[in-house]
N, C-alpha and C. Protein backbone atom coordinates (compact mmCIF):
# COMPACT_ATOMS: atom_id res chain seq x y z
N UNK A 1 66.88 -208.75 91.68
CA UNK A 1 65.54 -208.24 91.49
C UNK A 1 65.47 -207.31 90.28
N UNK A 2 66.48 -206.45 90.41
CA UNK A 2 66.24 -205.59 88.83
C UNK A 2 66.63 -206.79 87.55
N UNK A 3 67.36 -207.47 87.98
CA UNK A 3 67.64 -207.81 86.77
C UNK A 3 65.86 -208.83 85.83
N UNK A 4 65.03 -208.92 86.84
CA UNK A 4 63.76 -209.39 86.39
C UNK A 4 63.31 -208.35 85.99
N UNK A 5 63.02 -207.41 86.85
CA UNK A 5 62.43 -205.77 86.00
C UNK A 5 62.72 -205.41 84.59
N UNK A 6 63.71 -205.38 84.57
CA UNK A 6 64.52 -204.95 83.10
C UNK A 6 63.62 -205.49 81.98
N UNK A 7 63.43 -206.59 81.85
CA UNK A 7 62.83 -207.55 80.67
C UNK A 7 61.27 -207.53 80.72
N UNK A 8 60.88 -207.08 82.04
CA UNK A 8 59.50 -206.65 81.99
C UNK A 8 59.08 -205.82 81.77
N UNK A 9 59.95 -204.81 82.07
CA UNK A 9 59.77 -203.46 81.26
C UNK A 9 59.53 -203.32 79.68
N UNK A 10 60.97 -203.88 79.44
CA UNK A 10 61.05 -204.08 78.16
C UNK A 10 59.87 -204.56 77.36
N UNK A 11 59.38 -205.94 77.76
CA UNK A 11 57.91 -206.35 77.26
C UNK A 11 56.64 -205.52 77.03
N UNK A 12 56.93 -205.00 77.97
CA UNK A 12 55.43 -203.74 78.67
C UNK A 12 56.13 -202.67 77.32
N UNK A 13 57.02 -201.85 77.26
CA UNK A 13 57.00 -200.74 76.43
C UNK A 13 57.66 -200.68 75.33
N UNK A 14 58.36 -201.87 74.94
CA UNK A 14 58.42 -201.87 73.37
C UNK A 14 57.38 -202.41 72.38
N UNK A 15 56.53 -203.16 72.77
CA UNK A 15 55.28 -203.42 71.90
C UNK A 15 54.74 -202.13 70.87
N UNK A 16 53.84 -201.16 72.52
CA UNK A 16 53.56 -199.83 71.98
C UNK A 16 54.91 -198.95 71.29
N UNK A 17 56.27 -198.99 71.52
CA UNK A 17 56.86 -198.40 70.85
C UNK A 17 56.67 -199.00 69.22
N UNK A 18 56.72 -200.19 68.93
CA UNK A 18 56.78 -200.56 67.61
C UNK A 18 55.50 -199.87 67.15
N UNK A 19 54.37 -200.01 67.42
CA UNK A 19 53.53 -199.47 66.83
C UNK A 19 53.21 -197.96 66.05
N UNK A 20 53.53 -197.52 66.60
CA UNK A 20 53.72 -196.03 65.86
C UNK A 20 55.05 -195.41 65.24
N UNK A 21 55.10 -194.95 64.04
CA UNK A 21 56.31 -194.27 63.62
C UNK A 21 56.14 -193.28 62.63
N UNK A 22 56.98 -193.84 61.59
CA UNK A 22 57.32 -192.40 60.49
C UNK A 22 55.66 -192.52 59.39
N UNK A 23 55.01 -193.46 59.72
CA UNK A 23 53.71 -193.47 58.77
C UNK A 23 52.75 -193.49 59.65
N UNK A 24 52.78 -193.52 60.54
CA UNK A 24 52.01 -193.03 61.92
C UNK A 24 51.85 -191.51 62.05
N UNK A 25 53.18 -190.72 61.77
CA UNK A 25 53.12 -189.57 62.16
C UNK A 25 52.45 -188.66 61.05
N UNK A 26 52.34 -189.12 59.96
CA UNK A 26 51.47 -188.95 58.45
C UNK A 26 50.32 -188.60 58.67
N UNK A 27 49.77 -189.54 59.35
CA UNK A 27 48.60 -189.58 60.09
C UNK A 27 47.99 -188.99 61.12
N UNK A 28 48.92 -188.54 61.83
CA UNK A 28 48.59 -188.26 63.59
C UNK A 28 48.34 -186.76 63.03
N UNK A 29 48.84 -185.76 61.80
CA UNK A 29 48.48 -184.48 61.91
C UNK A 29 46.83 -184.62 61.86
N UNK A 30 46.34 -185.32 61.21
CA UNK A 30 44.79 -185.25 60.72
C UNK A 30 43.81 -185.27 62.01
N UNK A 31 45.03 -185.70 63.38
CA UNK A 31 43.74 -185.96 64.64
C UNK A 31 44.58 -184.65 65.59
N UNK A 32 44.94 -183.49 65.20
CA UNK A 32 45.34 -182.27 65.66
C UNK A 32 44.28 -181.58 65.62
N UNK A 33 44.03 -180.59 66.83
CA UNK A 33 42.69 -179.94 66.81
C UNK A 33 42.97 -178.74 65.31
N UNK A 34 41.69 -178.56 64.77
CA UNK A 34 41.54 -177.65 63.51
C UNK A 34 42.33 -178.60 61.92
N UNK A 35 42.73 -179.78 62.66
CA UNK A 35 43.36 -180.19 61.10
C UNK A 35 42.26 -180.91 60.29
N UNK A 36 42.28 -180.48 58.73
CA UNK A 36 41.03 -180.85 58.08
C UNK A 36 41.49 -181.28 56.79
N UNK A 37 41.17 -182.82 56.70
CA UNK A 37 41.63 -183.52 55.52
C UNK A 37 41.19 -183.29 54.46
N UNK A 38 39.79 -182.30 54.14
CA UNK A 38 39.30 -181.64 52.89
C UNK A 38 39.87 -180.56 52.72
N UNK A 39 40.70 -179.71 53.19
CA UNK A 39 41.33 -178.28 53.70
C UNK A 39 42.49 -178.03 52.55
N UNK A 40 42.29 -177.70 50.72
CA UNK A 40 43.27 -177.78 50.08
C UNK A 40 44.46 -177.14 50.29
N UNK A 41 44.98 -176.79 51.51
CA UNK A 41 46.43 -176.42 52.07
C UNK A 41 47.16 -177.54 52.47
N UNK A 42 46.05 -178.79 52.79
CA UNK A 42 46.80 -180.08 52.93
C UNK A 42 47.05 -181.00 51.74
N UNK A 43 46.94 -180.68 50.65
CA UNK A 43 46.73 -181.73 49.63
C UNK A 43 47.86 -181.99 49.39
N UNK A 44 48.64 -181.37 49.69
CA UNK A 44 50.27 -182.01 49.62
C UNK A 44 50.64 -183.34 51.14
N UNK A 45 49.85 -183.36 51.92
CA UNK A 45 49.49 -184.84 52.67
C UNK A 45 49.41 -186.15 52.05
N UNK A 46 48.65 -185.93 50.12
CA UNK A 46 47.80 -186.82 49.96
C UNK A 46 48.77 -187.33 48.84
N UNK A 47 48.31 -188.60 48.29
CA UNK A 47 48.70 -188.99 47.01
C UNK A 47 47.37 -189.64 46.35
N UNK A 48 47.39 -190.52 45.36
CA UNK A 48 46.63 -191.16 44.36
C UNK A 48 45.90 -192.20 45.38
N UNK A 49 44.94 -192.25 45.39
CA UNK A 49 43.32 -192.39 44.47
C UNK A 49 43.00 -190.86 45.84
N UNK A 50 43.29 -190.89 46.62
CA UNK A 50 43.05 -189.63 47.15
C UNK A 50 42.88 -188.40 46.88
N UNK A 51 43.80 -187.92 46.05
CA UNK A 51 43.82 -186.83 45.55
C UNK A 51 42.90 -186.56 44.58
N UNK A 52 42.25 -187.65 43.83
CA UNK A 52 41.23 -187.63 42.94
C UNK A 52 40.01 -187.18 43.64
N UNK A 53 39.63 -188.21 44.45
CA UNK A 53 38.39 -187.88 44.94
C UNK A 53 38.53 -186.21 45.78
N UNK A 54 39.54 -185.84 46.32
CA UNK A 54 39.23 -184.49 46.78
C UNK A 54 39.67 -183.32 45.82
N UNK A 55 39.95 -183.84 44.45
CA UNK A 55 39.52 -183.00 43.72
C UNK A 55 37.92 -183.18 42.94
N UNK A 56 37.70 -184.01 43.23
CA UNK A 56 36.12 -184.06 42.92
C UNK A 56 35.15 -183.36 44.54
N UNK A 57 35.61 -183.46 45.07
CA UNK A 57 34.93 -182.88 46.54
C UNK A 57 34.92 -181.67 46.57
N UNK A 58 36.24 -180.57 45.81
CA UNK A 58 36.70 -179.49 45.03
C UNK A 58 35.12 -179.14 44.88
N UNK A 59 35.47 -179.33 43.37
CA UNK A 59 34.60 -179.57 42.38
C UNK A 59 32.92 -179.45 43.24
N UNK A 60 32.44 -180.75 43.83
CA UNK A 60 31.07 -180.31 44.05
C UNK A 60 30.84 -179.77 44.94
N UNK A 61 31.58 -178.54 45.64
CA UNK A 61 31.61 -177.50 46.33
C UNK A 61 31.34 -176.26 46.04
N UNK A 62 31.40 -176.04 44.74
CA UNK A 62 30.91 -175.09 44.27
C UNK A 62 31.39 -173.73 45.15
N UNK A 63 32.78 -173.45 44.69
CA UNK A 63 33.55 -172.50 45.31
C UNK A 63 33.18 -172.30 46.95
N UNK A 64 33.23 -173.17 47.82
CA UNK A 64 32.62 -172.98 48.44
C UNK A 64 31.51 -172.75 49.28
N UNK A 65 30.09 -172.51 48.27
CA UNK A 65 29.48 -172.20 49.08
C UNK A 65 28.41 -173.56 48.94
N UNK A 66 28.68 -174.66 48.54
CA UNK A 66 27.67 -175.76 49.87
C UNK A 66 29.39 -176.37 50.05
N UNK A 67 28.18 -177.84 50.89
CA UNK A 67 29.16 -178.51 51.80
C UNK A 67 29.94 -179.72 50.81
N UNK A 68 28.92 -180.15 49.60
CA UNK A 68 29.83 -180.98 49.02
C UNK A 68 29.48 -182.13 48.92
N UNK A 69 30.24 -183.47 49.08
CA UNK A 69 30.12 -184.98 48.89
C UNK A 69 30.35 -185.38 50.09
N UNK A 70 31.55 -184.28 51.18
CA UNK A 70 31.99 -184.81 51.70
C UNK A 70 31.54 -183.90 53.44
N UNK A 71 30.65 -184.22 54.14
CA UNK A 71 29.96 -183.48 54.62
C UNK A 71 29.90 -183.64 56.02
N UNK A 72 31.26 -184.45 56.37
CA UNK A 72 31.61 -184.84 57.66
C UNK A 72 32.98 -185.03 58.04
N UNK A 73 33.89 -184.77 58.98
CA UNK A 73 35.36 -185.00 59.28
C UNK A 73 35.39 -186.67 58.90
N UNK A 74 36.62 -186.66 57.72
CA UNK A 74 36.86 -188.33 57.31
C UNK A 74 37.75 -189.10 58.69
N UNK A 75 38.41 -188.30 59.07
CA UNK A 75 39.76 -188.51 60.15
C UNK A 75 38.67 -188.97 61.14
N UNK A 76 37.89 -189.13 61.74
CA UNK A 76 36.64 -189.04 62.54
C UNK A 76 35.36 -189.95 62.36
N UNK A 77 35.21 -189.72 61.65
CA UNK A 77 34.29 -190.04 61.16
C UNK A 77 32.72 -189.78 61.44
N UNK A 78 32.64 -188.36 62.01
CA UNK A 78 31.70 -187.84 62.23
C UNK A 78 31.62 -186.41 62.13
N UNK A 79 30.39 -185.64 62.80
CA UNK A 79 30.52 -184.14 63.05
C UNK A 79 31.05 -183.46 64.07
N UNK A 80 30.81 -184.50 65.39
CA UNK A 80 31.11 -183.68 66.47
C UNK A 80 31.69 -184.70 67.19
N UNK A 81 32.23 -184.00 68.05
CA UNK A 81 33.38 -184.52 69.11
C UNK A 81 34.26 -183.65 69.95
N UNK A 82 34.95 -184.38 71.00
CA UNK A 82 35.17 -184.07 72.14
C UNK A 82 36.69 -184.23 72.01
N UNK A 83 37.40 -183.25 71.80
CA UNK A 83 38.72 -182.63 71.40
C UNK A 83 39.77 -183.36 72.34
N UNK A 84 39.27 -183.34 73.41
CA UNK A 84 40.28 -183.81 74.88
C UNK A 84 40.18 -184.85 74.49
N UNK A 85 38.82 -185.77 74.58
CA UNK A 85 38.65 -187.55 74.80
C UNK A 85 38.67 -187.84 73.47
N UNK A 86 39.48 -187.75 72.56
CA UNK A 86 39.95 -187.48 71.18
C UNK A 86 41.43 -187.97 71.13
N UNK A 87 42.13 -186.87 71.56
CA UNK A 87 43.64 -186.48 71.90
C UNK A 87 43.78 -188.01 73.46
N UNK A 88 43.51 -188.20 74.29
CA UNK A 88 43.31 -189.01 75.05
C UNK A 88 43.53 -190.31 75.17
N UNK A 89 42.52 -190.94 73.43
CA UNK A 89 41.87 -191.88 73.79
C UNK A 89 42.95 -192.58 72.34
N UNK A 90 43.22 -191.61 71.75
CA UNK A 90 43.54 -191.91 70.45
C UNK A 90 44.91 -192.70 70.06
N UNK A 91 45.10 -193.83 69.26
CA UNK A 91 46.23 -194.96 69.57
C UNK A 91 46.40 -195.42 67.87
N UNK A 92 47.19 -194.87 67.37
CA UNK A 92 48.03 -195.51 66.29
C UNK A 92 48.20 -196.83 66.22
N UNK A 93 48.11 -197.27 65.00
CA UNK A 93 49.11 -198.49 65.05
C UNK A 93 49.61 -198.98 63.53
N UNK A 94 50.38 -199.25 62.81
CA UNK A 94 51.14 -199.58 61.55
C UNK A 94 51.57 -200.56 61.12
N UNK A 95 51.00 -200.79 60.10
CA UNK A 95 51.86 -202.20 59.40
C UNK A 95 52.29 -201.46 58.01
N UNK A 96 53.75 -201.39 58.07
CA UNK A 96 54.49 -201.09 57.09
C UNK A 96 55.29 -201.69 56.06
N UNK A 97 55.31 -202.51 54.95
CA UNK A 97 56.21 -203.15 54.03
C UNK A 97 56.34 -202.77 52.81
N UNK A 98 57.74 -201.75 53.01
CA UNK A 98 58.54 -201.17 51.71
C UNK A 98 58.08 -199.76 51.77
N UNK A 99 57.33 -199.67 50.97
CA UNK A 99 56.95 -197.88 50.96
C UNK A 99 55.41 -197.67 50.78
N UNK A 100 54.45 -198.80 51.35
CA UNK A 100 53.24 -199.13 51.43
C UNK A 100 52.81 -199.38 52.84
N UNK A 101 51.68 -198.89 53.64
CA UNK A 101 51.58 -198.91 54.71
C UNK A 101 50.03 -198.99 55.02
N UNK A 102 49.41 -199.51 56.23
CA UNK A 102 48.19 -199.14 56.83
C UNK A 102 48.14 -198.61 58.04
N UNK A 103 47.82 -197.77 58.52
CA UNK A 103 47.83 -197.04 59.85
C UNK A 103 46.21 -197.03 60.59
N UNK A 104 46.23 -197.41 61.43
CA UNK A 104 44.64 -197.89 61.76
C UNK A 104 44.84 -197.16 63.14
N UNK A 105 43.91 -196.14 63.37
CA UNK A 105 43.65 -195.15 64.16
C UNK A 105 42.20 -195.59 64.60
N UNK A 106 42.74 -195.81 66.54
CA UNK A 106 41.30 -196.48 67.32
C UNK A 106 41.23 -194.91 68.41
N UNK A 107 39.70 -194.62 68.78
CA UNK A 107 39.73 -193.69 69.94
C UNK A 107 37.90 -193.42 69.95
N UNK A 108 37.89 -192.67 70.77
CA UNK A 108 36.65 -192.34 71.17
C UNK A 108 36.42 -190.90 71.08
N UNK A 109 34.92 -190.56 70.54
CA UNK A 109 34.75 -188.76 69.92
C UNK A 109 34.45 -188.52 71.52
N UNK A 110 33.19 -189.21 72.41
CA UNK A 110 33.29 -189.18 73.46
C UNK A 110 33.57 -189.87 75.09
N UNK A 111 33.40 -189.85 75.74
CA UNK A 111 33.43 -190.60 76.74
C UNK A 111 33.08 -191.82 77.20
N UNK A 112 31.81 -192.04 76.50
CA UNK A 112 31.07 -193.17 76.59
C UNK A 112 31.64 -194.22 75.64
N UNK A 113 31.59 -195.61 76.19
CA UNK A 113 31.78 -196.60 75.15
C UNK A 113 31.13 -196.39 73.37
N UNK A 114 30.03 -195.98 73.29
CA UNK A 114 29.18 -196.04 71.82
C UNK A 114 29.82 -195.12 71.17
N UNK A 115 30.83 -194.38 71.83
CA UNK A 115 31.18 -193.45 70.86
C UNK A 115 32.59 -193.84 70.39
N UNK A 116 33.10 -194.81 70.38
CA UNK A 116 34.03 -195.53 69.68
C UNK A 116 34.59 -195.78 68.42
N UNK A 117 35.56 -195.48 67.55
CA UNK A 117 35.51 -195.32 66.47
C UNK A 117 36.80 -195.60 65.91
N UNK A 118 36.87 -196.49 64.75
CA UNK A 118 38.11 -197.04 64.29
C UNK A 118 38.46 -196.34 62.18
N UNK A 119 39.61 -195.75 62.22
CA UNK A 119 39.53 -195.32 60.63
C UNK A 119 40.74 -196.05 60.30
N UNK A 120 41.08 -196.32 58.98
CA UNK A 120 42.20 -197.06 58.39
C UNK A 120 42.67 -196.62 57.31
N UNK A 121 43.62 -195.77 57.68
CA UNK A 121 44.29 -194.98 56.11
C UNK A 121 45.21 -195.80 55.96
N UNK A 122 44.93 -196.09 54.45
CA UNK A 122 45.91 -196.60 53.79
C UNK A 122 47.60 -195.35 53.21
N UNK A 123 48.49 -195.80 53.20
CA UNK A 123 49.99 -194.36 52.89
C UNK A 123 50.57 -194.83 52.07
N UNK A 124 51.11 -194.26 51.23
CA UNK A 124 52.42 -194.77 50.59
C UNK A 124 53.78 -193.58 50.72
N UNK A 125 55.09 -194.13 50.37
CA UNK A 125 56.02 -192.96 50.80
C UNK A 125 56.23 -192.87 49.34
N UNK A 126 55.98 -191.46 49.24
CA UNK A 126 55.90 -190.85 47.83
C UNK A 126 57.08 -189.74 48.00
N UNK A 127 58.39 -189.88 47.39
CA UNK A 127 59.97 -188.98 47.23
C UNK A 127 60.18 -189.33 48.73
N UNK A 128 60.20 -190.41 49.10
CA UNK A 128 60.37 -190.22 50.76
C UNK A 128 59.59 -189.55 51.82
N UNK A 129 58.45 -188.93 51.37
CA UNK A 129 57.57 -188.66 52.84
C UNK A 129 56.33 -189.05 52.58
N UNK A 130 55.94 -189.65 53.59
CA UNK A 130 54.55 -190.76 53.89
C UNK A 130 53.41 -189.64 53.59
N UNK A 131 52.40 -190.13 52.49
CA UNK A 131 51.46 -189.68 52.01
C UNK A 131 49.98 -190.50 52.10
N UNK A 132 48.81 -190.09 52.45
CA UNK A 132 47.90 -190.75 52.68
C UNK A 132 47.15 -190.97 51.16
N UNK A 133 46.80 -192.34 50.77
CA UNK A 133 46.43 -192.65 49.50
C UNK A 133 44.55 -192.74 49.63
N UNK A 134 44.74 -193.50 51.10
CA UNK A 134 43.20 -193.48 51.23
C UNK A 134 42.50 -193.51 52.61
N UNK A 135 41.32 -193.71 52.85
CA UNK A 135 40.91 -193.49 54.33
C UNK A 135 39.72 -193.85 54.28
N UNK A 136 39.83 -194.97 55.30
CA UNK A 136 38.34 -196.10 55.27
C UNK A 136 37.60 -196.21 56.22
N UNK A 137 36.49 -196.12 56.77
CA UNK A 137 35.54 -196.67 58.03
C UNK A 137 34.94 -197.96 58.14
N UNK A 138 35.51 -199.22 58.59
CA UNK A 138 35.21 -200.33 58.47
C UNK A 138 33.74 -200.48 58.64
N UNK A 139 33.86 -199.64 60.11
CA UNK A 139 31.95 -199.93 60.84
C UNK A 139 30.93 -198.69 60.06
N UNK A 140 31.35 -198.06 59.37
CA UNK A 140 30.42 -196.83 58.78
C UNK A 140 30.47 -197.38 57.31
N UNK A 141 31.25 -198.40 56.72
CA UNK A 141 31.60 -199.02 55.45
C UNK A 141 31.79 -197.85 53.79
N UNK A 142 32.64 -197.05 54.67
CA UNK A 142 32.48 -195.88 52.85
C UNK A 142 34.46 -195.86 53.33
N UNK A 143 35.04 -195.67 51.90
CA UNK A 143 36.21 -195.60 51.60
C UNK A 143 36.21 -194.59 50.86
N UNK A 144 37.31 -193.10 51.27
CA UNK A 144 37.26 -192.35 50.47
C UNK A 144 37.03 -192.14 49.00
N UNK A 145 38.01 -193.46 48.38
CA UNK A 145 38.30 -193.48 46.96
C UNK A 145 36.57 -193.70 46.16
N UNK A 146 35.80 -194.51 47.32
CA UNK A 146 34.30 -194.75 46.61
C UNK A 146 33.62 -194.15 46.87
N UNK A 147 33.32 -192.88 47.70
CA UNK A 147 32.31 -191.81 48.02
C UNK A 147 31.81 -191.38 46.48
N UNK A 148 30.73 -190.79 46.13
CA UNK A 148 30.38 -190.92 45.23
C UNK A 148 30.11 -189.14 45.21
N UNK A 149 30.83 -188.14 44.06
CA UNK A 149 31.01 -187.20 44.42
C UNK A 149 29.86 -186.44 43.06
N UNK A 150 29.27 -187.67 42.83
CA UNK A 150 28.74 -186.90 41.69
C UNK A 150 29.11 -186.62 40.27
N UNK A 151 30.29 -186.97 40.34
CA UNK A 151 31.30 -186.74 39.02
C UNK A 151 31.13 -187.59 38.16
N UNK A 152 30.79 -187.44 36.48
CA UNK A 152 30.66 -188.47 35.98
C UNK A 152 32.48 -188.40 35.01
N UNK A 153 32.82 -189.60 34.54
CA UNK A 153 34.43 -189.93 33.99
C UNK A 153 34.09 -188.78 32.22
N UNK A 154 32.95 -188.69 32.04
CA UNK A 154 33.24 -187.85 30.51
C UNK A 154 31.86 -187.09 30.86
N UNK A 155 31.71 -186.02 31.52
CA UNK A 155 30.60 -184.79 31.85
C UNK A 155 30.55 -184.38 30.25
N UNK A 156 29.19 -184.31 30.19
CA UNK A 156 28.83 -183.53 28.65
C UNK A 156 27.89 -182.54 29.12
């Protein structure tokens, strides 16, 4: 009898083990309560085309005092939400080849089905630690790198 268990086990919990790892965990700080992907203490998280646009997000912030281009949690993809059914609901998953990766983060802000929500950062491993390049909302359709921050390529 165990010896049937064994392999069913196995089936049942190595799947979800493959799914999450070292470019998973890149990711997983951004869905920590207070972690904020506009927050320039994290910009060492980020690499290229990323880092561009949140130095343009910088920029039309105006030291702070408005909100910017970017005027909603990207990790999220909204304003508000429910911290627990967040942490809860929330499920990694990775496709990794070489030092290029997608990490597609599924969960719910709240309880209810409608509040359902899928983001897809793109990573690359930049000196060896996994860096987020970009971060997409399939069903909200804006990709960091194309938010439009106002910036023109030669300001006169």
């Amino acid at each position: 009898m165990l010896k049937r268990l064994i392999p069913l086990a196995l089936f049942v919990v190595l799947p979800g083990m493959a799914l999450a790892g070292p470019a998973s965990d890149a990711v997983r700080f951004f869905y920590a309560p207070d972690a904020n992907e506009t927050d320039p203490a994290n910009r060492d998280r980020f690499t290229e085309p990323a880092l561009a646009k949140l130095a343009e997000y910088d920029a039309s912030t105006k030291n702070g005092e408005e909100l910017g281009c970017i005027d909603w949690v990207l990790a999220v993809d909204a304003q508000d939400l429910d911290e627990s059914e967040l942490a809860r609901s929330l499920q990694l998953e990775e496709k990794v080849s070489g030092d290029v990766g997608t990490v597609t983060a599924r969960f719910r802000l709240f309880a209810d089905e409608a509040s359902r929500r899928e983001i897809v950062w793109d990573v690359r491993k930049v000196d060896g630690a996994w860096k987020v390049a970009d971060i997409a909302s399939p069903v909200s359709d804006w990709r960091l790198s194309q938010i439009d921050c106002g910036m023109s390529a030669n300001p006169e």
